[in-house]
N, C-alpha and C. Protein backbone atom coordinates (compact mmCIF):
# COMPACT_ATOMS: atom_id res chain seq x y z
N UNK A 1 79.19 94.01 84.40
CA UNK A 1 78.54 93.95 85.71
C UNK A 1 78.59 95.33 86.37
N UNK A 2 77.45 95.66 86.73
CA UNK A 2 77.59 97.28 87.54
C UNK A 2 78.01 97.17 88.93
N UNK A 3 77.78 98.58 89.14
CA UNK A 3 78.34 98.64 90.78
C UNK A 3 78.22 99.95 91.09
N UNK A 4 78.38 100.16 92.40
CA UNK A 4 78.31 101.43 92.79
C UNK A 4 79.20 101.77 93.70
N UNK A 5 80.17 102.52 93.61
CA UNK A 5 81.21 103.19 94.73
C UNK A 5 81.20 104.10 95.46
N UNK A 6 81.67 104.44 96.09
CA UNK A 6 81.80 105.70 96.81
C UNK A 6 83.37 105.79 97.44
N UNK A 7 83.56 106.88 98.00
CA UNK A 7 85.01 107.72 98.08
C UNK A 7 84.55 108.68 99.49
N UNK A 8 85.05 108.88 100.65
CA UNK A 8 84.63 109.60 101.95
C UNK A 8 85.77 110.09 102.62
N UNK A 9 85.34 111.13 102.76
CA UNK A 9 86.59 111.77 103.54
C UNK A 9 85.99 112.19 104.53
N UNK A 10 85.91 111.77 106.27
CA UNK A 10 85.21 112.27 107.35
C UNK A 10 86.11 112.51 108.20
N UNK A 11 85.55 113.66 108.77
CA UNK A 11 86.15 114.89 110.46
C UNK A 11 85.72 114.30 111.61
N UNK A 12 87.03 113.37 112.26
CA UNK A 12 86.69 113.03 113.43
C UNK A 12 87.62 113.56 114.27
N UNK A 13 87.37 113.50 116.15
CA UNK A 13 88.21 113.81 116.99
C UNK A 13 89.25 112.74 117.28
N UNK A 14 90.44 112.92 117.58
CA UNK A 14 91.72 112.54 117.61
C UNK A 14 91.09 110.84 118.09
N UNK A 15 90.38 110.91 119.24
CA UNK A 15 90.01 109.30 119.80
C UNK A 15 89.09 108.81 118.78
N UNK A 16 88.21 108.94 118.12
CA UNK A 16 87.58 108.45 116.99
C UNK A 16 88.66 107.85 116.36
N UNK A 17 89.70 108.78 115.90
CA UNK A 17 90.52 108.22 114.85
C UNK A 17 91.76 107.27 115.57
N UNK A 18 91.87 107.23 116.90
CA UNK A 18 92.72 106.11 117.08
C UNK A 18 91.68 104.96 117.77
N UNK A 19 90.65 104.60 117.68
CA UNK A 19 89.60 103.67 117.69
C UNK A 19 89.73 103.37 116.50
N UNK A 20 89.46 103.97 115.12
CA UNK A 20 89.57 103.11 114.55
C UNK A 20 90.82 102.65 113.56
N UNK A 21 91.84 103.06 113.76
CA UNK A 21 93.09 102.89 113.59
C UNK A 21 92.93 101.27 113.97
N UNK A 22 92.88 100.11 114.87
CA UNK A 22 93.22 99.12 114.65
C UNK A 22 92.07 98.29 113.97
N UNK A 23 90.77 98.55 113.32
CA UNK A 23 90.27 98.21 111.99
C UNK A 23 90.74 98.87 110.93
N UNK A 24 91.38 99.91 110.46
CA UNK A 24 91.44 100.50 109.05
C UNK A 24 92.83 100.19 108.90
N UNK A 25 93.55 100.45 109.58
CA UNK A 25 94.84 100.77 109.48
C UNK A 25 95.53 99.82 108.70
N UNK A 26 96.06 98.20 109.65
CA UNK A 26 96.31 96.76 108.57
C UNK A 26 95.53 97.18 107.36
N UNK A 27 94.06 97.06 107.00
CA UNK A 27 93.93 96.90 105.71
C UNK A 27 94.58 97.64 105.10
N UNK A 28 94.51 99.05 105.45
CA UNK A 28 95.02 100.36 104.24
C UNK A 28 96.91 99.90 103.82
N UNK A 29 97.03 99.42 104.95
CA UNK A 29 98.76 98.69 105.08
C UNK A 29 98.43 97.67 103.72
N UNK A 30 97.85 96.77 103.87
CA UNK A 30 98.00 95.78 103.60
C UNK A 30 97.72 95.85 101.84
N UNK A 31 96.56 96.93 101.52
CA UNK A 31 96.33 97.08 100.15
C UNK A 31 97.26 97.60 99.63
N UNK A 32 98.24 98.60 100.10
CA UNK A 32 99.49 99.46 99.96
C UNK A 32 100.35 98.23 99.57
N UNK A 33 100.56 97.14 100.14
CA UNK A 33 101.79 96.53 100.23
C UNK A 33 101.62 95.09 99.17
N UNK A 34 100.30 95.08 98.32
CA UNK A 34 100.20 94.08 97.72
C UNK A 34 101.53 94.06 96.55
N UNK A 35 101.26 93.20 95.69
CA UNK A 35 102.48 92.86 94.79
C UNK A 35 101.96 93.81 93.46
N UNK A 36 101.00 93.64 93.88
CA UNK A 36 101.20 94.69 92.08
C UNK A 36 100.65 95.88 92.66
N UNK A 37 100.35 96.63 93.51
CA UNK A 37 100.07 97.92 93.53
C UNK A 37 101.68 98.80 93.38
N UNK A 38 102.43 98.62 94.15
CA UNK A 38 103.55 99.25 93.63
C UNK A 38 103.56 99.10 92.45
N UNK A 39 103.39 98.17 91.68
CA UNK A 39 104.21 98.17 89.94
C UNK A 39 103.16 98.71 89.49
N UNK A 40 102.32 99.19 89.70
CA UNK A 40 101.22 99.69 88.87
C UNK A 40 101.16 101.01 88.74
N UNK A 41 101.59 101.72 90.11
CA UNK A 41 101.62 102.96 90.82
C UNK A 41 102.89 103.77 90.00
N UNK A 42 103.82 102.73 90.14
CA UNK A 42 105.24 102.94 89.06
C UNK A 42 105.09 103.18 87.31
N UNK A 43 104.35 102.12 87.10
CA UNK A 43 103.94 102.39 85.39
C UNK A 43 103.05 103.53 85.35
N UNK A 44 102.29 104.23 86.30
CA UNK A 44 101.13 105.23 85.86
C UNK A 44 102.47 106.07 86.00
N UNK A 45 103.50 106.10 87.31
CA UNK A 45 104.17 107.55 87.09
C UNK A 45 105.17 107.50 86.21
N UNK A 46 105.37 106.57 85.40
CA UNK A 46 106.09 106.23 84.20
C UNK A 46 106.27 106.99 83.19
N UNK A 47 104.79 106.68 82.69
CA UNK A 47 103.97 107.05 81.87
C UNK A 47 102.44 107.10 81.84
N UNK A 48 102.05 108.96 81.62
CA UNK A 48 100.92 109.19 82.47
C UNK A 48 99.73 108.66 81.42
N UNK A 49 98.25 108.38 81.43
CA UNK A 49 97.45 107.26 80.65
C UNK A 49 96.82 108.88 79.99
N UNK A 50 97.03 108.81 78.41
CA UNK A 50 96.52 109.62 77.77
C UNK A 50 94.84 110.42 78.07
N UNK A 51 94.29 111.66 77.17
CA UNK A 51 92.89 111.55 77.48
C UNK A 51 92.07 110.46 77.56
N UNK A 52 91.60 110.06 78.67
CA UNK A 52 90.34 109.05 78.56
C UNK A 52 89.49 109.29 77.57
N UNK A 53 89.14 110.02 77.24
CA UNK A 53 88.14 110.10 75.59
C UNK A 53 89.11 109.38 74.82
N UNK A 54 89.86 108.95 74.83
CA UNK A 54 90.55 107.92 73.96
C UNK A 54 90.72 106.25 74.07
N UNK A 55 90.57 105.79 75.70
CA UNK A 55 90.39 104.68 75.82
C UNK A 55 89.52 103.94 75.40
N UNK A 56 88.61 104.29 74.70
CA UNK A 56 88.21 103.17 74.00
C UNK A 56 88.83 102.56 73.08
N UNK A 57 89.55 103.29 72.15
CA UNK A 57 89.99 102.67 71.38
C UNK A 57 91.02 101.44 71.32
N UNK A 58 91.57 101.71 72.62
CA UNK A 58 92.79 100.72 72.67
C UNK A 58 91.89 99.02 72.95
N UNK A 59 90.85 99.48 73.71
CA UNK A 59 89.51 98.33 73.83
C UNK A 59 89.82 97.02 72.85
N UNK A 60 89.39 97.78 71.79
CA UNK A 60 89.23 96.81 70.26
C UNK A 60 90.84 96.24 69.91
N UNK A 61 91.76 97.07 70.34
CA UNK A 61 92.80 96.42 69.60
C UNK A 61 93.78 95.62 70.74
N UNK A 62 93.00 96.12 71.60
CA UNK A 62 94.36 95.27 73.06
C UNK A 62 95.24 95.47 73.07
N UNK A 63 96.40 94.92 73.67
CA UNK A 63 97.85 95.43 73.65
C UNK A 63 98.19 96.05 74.53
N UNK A 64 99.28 96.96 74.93
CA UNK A 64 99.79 97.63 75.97
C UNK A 64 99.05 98.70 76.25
N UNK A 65 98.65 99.68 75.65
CA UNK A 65 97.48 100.74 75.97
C UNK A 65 96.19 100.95 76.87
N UNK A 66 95.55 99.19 76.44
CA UNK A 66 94.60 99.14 77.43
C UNK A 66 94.95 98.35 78.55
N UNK A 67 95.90 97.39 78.42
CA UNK A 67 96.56 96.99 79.57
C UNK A 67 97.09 98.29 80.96
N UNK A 68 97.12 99.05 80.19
CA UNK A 68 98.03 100.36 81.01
C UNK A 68 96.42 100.75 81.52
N UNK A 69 95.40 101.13 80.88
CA UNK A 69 94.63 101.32 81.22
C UNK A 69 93.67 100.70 82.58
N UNK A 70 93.51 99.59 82.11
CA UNK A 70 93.19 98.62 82.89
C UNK A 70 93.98 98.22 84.55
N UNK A 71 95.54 98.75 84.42
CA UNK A 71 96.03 98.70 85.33
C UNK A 71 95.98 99.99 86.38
N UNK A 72 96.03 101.25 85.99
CA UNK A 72 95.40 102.19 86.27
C UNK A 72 94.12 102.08 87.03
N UNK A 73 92.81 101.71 86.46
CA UNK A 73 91.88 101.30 87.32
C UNK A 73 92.27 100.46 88.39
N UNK A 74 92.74 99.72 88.47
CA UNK A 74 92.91 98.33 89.22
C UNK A 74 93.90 98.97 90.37
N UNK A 75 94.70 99.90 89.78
CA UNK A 75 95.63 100.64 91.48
C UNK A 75 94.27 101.92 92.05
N UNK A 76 93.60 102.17 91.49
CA UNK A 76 92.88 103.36 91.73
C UNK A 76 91.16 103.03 92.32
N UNK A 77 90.99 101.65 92.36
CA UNK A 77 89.91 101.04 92.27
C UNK A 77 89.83 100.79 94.07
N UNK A 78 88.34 100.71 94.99
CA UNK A 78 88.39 100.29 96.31
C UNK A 78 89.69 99.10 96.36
N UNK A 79 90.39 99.09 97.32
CA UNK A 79 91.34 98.16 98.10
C UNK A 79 90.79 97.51 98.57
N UNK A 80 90.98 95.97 98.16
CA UNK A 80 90.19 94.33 98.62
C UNK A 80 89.85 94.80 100.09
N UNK A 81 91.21 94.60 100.67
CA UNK A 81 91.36 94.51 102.00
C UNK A 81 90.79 95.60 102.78
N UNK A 82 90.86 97.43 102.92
CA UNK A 82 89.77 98.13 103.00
C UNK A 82 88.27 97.73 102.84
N UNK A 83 87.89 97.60 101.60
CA UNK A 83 86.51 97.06 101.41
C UNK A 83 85.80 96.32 102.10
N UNK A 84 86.67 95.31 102.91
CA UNK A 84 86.26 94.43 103.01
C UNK A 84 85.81 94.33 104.29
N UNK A 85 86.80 95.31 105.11
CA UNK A 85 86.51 95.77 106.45
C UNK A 85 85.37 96.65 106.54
N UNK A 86 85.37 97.46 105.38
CA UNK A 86 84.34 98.31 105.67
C UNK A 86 82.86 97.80 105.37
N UNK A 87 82.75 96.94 104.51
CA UNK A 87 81.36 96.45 104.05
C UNK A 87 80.82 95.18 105.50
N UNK A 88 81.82 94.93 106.33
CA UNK A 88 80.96 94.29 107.17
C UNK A 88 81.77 92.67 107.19
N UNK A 89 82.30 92.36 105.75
CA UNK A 89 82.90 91.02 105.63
C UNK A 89 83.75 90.73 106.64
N UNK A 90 84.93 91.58 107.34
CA UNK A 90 85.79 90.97 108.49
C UNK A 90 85.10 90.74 109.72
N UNK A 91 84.07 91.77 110.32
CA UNK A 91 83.43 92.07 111.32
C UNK A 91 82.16 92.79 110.85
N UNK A 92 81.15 91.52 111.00
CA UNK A 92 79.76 92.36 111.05
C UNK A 92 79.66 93.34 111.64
N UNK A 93 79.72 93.46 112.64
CA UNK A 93 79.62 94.47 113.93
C UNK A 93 80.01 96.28 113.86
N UNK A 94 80.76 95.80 112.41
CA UNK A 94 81.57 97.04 111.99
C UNK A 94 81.04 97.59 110.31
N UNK A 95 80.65 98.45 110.14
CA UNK A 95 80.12 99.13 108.84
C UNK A 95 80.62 100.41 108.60
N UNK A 96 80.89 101.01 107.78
CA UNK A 96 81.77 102.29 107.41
C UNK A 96 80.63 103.39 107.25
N UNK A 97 79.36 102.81 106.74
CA UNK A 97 78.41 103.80 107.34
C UNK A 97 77.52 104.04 108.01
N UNK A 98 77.65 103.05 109.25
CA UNK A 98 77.34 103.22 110.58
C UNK A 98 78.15 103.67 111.47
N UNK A 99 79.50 103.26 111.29
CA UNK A 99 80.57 103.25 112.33
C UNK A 99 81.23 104.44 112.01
N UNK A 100 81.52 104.91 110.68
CA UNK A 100 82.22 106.10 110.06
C UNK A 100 81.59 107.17 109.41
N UNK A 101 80.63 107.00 108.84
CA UNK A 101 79.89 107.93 107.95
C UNK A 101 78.90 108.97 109.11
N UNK A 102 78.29 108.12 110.07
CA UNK A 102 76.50 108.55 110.61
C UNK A 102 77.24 109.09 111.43
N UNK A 103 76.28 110.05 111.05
CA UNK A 103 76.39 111.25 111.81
C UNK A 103 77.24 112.65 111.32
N UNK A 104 77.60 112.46 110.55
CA UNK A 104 78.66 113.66 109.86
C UNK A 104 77.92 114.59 109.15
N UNK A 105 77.96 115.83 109.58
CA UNK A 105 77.33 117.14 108.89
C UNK A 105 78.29 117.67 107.72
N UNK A 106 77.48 118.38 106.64
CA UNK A 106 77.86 118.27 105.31
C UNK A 106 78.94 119.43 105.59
N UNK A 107 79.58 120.37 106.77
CA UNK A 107 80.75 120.48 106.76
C UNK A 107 82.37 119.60 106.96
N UNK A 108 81.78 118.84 107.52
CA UNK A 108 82.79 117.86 107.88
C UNK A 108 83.29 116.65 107.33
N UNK A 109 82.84 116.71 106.09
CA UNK A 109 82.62 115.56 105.42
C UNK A 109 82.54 115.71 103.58
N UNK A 110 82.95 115.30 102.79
CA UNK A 110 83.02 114.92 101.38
C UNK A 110 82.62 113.64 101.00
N UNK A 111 81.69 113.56 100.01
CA UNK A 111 80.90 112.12 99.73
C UNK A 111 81.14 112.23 98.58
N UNK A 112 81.76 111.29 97.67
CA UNK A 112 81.30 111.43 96.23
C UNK A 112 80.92 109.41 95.99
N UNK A 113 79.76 109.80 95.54
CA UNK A 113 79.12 108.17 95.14
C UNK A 113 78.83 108.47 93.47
N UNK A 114 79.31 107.16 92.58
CA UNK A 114 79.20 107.20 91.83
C UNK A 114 78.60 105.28 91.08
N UNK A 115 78.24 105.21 89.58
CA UNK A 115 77.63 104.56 89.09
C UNK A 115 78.70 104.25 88.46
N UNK A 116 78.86 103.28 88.43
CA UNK A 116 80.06 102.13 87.25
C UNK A 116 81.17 102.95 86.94
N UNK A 117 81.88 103.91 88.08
CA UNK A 117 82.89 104.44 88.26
C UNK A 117 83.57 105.32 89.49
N UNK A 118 84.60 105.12 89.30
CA UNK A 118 85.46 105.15 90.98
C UNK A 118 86.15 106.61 90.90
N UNK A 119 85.93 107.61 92.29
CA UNK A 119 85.75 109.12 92.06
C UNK A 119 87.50 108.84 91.95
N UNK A 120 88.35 108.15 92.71
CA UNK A 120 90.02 108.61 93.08
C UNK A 120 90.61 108.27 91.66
N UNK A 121 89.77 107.69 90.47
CA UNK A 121 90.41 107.13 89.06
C UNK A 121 89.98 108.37 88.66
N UNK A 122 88.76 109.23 88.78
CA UNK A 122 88.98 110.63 88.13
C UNK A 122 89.88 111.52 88.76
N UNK A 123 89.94 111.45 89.40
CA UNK A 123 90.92 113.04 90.26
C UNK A 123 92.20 112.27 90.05
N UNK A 124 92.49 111.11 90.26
CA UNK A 124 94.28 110.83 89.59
C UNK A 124 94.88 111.42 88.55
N UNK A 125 93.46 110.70 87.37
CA UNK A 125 93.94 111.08 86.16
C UNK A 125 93.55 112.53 85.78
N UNK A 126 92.93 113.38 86.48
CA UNK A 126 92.56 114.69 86.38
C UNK A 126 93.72 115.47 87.11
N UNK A 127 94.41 114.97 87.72
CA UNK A 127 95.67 115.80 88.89
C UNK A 127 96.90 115.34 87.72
N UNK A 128 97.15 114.11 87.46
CA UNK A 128 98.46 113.12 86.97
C UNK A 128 99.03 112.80 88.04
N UNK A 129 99.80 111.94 88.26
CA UNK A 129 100.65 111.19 88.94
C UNK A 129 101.48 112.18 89.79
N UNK A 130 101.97 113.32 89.37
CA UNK A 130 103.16 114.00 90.61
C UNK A 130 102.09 114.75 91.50
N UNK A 131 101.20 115.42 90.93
CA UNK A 131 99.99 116.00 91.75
C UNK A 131 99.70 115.10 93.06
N UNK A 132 99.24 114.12 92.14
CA UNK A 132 98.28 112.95 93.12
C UNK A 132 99.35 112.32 94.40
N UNK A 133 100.85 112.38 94.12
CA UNK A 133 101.51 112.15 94.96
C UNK A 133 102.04 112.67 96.14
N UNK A 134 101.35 114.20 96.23
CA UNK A 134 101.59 114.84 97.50
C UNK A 134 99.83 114.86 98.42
N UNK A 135 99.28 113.91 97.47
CA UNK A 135 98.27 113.43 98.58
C UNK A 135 98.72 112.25 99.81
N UNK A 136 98.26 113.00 101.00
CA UNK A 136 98.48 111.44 102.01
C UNK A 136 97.94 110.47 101.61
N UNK A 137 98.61 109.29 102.37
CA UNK A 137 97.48 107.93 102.17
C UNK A 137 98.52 106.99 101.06
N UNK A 138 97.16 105.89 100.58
CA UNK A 138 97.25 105.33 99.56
C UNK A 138 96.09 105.46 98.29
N UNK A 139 95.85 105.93 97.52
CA UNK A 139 94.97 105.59 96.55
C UNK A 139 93.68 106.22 97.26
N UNK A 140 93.85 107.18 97.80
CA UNK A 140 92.17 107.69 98.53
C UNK A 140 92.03 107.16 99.72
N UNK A 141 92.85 106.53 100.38
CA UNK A 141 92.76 105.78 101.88
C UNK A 141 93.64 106.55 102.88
N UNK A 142 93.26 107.02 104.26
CA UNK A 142 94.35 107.30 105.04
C UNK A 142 93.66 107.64 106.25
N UNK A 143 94.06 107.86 107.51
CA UNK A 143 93.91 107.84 108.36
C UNK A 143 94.79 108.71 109.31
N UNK A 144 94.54 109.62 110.07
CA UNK A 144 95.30 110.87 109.97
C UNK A 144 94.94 111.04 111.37
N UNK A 145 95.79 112.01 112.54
CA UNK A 145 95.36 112.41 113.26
C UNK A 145 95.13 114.03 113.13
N UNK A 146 94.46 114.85 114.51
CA UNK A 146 94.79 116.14 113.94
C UNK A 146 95.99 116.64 113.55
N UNK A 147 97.36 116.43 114.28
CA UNK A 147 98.44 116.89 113.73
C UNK A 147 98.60 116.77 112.57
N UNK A 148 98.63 115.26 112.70
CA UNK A 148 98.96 115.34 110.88
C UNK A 148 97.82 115.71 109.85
N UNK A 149 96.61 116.02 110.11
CA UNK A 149 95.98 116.82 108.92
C UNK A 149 96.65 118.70 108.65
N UNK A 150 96.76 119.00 109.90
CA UNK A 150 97.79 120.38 109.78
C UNK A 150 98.95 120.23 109.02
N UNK A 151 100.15 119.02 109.25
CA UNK A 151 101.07 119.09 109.11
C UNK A 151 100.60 118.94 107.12
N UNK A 152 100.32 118.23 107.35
CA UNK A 152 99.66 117.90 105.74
C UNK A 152 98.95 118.64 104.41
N UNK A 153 98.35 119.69 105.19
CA UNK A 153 97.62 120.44 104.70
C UNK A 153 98.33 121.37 103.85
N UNK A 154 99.53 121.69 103.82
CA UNK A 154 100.79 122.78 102.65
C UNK A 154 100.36 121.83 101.45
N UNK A 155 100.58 120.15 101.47
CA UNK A 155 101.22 119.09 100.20
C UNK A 155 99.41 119.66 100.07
N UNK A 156 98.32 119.47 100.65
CA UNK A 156 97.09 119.08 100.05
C UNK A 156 96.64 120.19 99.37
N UNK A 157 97.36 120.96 99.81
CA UNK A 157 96.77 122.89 98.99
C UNK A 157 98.04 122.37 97.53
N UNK A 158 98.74 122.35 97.69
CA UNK A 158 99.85 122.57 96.67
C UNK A 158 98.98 121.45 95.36
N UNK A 159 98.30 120.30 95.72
CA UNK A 159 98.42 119.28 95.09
C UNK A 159 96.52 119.79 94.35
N UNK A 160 95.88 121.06 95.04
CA UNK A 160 94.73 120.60 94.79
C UNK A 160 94.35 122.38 94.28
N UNK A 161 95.04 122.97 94.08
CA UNK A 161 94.87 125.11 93.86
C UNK A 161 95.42 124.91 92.92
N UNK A 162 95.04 125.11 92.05
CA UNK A 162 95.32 125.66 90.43
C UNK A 162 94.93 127.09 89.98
N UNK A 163 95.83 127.50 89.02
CA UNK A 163 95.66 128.62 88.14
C UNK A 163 94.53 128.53 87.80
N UNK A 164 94.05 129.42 86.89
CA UNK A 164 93.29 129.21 86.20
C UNK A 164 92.70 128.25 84.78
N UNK A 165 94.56 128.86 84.04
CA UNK A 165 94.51 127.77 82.63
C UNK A 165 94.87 125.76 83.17
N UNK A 166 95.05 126.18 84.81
CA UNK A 166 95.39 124.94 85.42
C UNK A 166 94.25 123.90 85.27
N UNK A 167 93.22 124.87 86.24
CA UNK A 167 92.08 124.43 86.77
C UNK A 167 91.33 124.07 85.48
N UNK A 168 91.14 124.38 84.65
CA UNK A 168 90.38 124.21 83.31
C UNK A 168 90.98 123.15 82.86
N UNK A 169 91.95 122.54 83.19
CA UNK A 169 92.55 121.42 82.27
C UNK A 169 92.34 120.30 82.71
N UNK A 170 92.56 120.71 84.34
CA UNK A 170 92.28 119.28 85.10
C UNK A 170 90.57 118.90 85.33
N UNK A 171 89.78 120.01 84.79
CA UNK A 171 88.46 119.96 85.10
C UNK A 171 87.77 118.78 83.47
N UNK A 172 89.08 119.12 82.57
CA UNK A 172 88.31 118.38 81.66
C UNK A 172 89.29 117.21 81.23
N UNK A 173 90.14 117.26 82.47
CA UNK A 173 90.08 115.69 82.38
C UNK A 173 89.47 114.96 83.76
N UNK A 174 88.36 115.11 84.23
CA UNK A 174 87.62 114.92 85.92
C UNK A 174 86.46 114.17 84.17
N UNK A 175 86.46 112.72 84.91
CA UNK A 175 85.45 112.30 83.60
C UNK A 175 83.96 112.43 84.40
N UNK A 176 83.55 112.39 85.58
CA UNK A 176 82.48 112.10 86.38
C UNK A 176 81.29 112.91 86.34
N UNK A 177 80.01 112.58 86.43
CA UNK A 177 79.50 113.39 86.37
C UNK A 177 78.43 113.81 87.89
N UNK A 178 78.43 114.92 87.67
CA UNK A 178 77.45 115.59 88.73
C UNK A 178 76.29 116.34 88.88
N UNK A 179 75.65 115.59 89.74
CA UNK A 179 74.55 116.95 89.89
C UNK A 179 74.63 118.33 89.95
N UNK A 180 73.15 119.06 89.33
CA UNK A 180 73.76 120.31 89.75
C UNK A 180 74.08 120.61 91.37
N UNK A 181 74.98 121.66 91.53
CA UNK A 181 75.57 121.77 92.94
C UNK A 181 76.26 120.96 94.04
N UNK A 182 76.16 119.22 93.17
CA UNK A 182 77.68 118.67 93.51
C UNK A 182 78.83 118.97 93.71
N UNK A 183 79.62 118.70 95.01
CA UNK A 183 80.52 118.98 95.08
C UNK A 183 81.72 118.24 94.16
N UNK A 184 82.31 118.73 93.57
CA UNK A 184 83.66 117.61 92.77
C UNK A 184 84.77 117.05 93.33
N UNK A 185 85.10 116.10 93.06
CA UNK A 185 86.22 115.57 93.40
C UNK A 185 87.82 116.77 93.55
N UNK A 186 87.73 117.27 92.68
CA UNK A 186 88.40 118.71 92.44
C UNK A 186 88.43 119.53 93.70
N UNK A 187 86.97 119.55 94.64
CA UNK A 187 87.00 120.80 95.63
C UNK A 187 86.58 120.28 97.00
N UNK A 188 86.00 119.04 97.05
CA UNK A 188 85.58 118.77 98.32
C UNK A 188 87.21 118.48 99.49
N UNK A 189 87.53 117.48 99.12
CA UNK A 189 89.26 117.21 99.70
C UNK A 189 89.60 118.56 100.14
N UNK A 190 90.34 119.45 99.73
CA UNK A 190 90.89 120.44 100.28
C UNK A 190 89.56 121.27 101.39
N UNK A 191 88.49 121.32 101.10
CA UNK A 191 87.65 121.98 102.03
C UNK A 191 87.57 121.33 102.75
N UNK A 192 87.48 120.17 103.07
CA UNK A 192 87.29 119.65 104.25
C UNK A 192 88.77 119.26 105.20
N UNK A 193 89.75 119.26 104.63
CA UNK A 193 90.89 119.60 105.00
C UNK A 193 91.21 120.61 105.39
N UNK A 194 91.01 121.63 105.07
CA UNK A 194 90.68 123.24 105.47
C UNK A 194 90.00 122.95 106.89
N UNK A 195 88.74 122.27 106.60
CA UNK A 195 88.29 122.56 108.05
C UNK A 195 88.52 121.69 108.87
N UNK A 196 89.10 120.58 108.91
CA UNK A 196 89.35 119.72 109.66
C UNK A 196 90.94 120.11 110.44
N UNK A 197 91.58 120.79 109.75
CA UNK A 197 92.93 121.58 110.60
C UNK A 197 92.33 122.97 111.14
N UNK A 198 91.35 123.48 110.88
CA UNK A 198 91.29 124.79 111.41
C UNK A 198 90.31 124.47 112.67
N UNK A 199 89.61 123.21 112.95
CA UNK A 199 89.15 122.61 114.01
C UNK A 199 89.52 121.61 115.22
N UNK A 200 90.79 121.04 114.32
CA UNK A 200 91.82 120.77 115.01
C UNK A 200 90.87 118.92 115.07
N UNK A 201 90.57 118.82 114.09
CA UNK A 201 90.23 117.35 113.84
C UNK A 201 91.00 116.13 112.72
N UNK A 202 90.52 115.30 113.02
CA UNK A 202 91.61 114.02 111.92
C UNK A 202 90.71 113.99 111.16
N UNK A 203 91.33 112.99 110.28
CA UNK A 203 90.58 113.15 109.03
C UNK A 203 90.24 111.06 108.43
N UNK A 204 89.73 110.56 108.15
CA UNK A 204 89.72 109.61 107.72
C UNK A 204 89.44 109.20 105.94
N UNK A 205 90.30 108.52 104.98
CA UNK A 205 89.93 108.72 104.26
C UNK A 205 89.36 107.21 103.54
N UNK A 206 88.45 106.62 102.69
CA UNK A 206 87.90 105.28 102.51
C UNK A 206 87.10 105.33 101.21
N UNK A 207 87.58 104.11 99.98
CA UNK A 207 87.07 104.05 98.94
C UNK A 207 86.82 102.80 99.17
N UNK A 208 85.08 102.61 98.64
CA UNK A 208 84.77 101.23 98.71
C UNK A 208 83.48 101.11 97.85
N UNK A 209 83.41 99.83 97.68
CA UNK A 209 82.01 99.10 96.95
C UNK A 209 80.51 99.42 97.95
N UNK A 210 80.12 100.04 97.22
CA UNK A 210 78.66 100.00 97.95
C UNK A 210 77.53 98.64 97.47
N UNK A 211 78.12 98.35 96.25
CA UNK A 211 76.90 97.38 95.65
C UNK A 211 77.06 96.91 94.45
């Protein structure tokens, strides 16, 4: 069955972001606190999920490999409870790209939409697990004021500037693909973090089902 996702990181002013702090907030809590996202979050930093050019194979034979796999997606995949707020299901009245998205100029903002795959399952497994853990949030979700995008911003440089022989490694494990002059999962986050502390704005962050 297909689908289409998307991943948003938008620059709002401090009252934007405590407006919508009591719609985002419970959910992002609440997907955080399910029963298997911890144990899942635990087995990826366990043991990190080999090149994806290899998961297929575990496909055909089942067993622990693609289970690991499979669980991986499933911590890295939109959050029920997020989603659900944002697509309209808790409160019509409320849409993530009416209420959150419109209006955001392509400085202030990172979009990555993708086809039968979820951008925060590439940049996890393109960062690994200790990287990905000095990101705020949960799983690509968070909600930030300006302070804390400043205060934040050391872990988000540390977690997202690579060397060179760095950057080349994590670029080929980023499975997604892009247009030309797409921004990547790799570079949008920190730029807009960049400018969202040097403007003295919050930051909101939201992975969800488009379709």
């Amino acid at each position: 069955m297909g689908f289409t996702s998307a991943w948003a990181i938008s620059s709002h002013a401090d009252e934007v972001v405590t407006a919508l702090g009591p719609r985002l907030l419970p959910a992002m809590r609440a997907d955080r606190a399910h029963p298997d996202a911890g144990r899942r979050r635990a087995a990826w930093q366990r043991e990190p999920l080999p090149d994806h050019r290899t998961w297929c194979s575990p496909r055909g034979g089942g067993g622990e490999a693609w289970d690991a796999v499979e669980s991986f997606r499933a911590l890295t995949a939109p959050g029920r409870q997020v989603d659900e707020v944002c697509d309209g299901s808790v409160d019509p009245s409320f849409h993530v790209l009416d209420d959150v998205w419109e209006g955001q100029d392509e400085d202030g903002m990172f979009l990555s939409v993708h086809r039968k795959e979820y951008a925060v399952s590439s940049l996890f497994h393109a960062l690994g697990p200790q990287r990905a853990a000095l990101l705020p949030g949960w799983c690509g979700t968070f909600l930030l004021s300006a302070p804390r995008v400043r205060e934040s911003l050391p872990l988000v440089e540390r977690a997202l500037t690579f060397a060179p022989a760095e950057r080349a490694a994590v670029e080929d494990r980023d499975w997604l693909d892009y247009a030309e002059g797409e921004e990547s999962v790799l570079d949008g986050p920190l730029r807009v973090w960049r400018t969202a502390a040097r403007q003295g704005l919050g930051l909101c962050g939201v992975a969800v089902h488009l379709c």
